[in-house]
N, C-alpha and C. Protein backbone atom coordinates (compact mmCIF):
# COMPACT_ATOMS: atom_id res chain seq x y z
N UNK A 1 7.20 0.67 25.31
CA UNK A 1 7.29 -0.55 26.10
C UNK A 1 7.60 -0.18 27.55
N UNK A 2 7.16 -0.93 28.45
CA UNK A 2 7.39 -1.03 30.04
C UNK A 2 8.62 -1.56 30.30
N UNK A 3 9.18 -0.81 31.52
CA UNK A 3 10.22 -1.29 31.46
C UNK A 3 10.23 -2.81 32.27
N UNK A 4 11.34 -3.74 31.93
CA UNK A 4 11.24 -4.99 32.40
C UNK A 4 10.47 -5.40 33.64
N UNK A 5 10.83 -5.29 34.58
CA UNK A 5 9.83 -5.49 35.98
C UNK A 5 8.70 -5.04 36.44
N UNK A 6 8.07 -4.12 35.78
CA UNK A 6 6.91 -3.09 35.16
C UNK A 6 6.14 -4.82 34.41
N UNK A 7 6.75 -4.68 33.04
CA UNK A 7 5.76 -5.12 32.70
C UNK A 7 5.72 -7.30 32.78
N UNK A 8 6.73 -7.54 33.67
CA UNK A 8 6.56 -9.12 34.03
C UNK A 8 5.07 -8.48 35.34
N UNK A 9 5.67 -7.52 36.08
CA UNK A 9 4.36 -7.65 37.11
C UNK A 9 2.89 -7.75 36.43
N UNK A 10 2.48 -6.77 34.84
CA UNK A 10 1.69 -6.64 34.14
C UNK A 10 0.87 -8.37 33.60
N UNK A 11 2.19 -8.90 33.19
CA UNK A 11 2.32 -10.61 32.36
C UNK A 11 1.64 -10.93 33.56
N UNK A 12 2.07 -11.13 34.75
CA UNK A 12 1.56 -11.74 36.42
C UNK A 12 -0.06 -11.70 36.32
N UNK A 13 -0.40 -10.12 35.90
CA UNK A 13 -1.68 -10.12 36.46
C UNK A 13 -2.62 -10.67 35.78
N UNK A 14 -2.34 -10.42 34.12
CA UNK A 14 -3.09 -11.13 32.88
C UNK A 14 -2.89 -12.53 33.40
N UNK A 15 -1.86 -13.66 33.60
CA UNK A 15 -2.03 -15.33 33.93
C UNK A 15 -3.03 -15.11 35.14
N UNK A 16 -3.17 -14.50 35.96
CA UNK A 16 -3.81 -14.74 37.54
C UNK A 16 -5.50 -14.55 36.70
N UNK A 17 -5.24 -13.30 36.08
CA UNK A 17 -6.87 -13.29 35.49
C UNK A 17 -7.39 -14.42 34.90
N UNK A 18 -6.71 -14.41 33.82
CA UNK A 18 -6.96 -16.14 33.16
C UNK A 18 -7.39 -17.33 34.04
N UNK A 19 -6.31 -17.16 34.88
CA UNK A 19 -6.57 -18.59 35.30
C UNK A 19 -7.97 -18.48 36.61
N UNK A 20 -8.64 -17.18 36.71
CA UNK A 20 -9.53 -16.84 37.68
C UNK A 20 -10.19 -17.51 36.44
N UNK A 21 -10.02 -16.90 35.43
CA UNK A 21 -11.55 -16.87 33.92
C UNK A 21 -11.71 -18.30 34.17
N UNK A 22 -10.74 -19.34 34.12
CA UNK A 22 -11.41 -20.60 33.66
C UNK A 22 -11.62 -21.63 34.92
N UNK A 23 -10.91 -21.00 35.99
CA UNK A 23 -11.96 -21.74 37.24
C UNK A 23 -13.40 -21.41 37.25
N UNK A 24 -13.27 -20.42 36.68
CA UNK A 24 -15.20 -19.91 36.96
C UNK A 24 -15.39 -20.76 36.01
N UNK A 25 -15.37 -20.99 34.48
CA UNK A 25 -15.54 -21.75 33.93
C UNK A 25 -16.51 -23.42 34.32
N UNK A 26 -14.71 -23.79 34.60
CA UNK A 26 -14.93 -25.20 35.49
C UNK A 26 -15.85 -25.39 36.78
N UNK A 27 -16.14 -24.09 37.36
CA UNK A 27 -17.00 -23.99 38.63
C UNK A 27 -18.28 -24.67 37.79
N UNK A 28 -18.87 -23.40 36.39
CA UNK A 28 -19.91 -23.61 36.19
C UNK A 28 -19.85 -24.93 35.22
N UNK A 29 -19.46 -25.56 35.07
CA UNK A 29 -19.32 -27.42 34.35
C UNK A 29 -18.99 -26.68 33.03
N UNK A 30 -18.39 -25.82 32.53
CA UNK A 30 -18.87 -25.43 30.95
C UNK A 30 -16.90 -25.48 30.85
N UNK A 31 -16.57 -26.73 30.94
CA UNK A 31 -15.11 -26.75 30.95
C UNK A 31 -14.31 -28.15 30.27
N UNK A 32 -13.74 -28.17 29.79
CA UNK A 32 -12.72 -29.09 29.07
C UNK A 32 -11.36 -29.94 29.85
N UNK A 33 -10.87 -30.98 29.61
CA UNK A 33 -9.92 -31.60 30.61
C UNK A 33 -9.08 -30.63 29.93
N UNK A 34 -8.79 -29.94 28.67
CA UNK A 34 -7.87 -28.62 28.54
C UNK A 34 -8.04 -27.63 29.50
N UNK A 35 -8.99 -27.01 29.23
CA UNK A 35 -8.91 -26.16 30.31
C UNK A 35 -9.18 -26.55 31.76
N UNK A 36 -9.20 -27.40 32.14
CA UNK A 36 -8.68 -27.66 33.53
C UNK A 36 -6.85 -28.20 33.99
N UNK A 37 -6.98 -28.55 32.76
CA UNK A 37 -5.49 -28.31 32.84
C UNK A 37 -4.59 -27.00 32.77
N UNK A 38 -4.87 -26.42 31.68
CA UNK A 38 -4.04 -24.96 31.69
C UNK A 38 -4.80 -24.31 33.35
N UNK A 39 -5.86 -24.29 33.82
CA UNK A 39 -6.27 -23.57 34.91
C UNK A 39 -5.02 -23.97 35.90
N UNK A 40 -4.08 -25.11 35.94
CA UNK A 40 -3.52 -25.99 36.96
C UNK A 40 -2.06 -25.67 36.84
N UNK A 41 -1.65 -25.08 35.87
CA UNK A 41 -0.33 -24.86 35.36
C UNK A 41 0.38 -23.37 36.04
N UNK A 42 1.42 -23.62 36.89
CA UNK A 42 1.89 -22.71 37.52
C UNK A 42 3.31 -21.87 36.79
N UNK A 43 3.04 -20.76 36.92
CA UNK A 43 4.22 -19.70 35.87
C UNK A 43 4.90 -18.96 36.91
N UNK A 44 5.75 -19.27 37.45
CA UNK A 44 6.89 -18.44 38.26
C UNK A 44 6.98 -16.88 37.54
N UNK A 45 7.08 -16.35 38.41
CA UNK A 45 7.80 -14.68 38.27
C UNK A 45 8.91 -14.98 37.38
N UNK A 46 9.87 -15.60 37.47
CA UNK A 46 11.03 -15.89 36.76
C UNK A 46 11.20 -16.06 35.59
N UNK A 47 10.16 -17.34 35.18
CA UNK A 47 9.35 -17.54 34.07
C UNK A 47 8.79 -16.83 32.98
N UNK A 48 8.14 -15.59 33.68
CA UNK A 48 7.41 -14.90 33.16
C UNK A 48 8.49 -13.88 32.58
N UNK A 49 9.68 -13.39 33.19
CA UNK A 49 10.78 -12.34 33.07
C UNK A 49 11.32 -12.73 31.62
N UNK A 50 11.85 -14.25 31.98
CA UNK A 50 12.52 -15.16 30.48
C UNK A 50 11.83 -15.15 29.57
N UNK A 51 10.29 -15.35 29.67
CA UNK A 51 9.30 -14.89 28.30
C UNK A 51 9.47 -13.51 27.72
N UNK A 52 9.40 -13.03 28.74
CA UNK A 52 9.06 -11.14 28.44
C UNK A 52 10.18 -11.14 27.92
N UNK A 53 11.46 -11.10 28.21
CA UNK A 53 12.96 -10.80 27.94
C UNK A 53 12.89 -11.78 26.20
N UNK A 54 12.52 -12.72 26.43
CA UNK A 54 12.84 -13.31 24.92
C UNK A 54 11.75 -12.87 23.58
N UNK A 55 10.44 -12.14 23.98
CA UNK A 55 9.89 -11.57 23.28
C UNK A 55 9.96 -10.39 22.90
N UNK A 56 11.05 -9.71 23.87
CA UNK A 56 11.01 -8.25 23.25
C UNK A 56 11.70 -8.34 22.60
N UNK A 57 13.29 -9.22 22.93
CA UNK A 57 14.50 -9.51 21.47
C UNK A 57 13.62 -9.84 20.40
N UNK A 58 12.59 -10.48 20.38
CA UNK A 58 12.20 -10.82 19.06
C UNK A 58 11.37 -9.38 18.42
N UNK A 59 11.01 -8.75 19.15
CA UNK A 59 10.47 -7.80 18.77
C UNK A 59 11.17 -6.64 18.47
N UNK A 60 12.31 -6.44 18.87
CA UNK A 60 14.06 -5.52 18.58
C UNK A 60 14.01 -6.17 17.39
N UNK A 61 14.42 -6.94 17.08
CA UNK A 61 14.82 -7.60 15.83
C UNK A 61 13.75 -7.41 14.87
N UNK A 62 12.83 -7.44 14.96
CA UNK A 62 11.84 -7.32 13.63
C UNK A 62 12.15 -6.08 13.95
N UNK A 63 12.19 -4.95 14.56
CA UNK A 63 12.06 -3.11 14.17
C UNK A 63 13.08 -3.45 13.39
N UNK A 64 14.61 -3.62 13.88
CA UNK A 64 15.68 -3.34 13.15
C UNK A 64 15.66 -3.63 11.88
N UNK A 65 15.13 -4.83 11.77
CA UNK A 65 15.15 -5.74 10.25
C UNK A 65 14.10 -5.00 9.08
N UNK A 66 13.21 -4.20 9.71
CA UNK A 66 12.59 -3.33 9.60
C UNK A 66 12.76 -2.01 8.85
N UNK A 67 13.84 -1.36 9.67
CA UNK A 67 14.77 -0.20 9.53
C UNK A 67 15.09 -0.72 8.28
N UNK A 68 15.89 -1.69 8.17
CA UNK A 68 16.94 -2.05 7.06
C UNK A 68 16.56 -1.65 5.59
N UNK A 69 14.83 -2.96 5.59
CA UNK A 69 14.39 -2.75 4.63
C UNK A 69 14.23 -1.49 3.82
């Protein structure tokens, strides 16, 4: 795993791609009021840290629980 600020910058670049993917989308009419919505939805750096941080605990926890077994 990356370490924390490593990989929120990583999370950053995957949403920016995405949300490039489905403006092109919507450019070319081949788009949904969903996906013009998620295209519209803004994710703070901060945001992205609290995701990352709460998915890796979840992901600590399944190794350990893991171990146990």
């Amino acid at each position: 795993m990356w370490p924390g600020p490593h990989a929120v910058s990583i999370w950053g670049e995957l949403v920016t791609g995405k949300k490039a993917m489905l403006m092109e989308q919507i450019q070319k009419g081949q788009s949904k009021l969903s996906t013009m919505t998620a295209s519209q939805i803004e994710i703070t750096t901060d945001e992205l840290a609290e995701w990352h941080d709460s998915s890796r605990s979840w992901l600590l926890t399944g190794d350990e629980a893991k171990v146990i077994q």
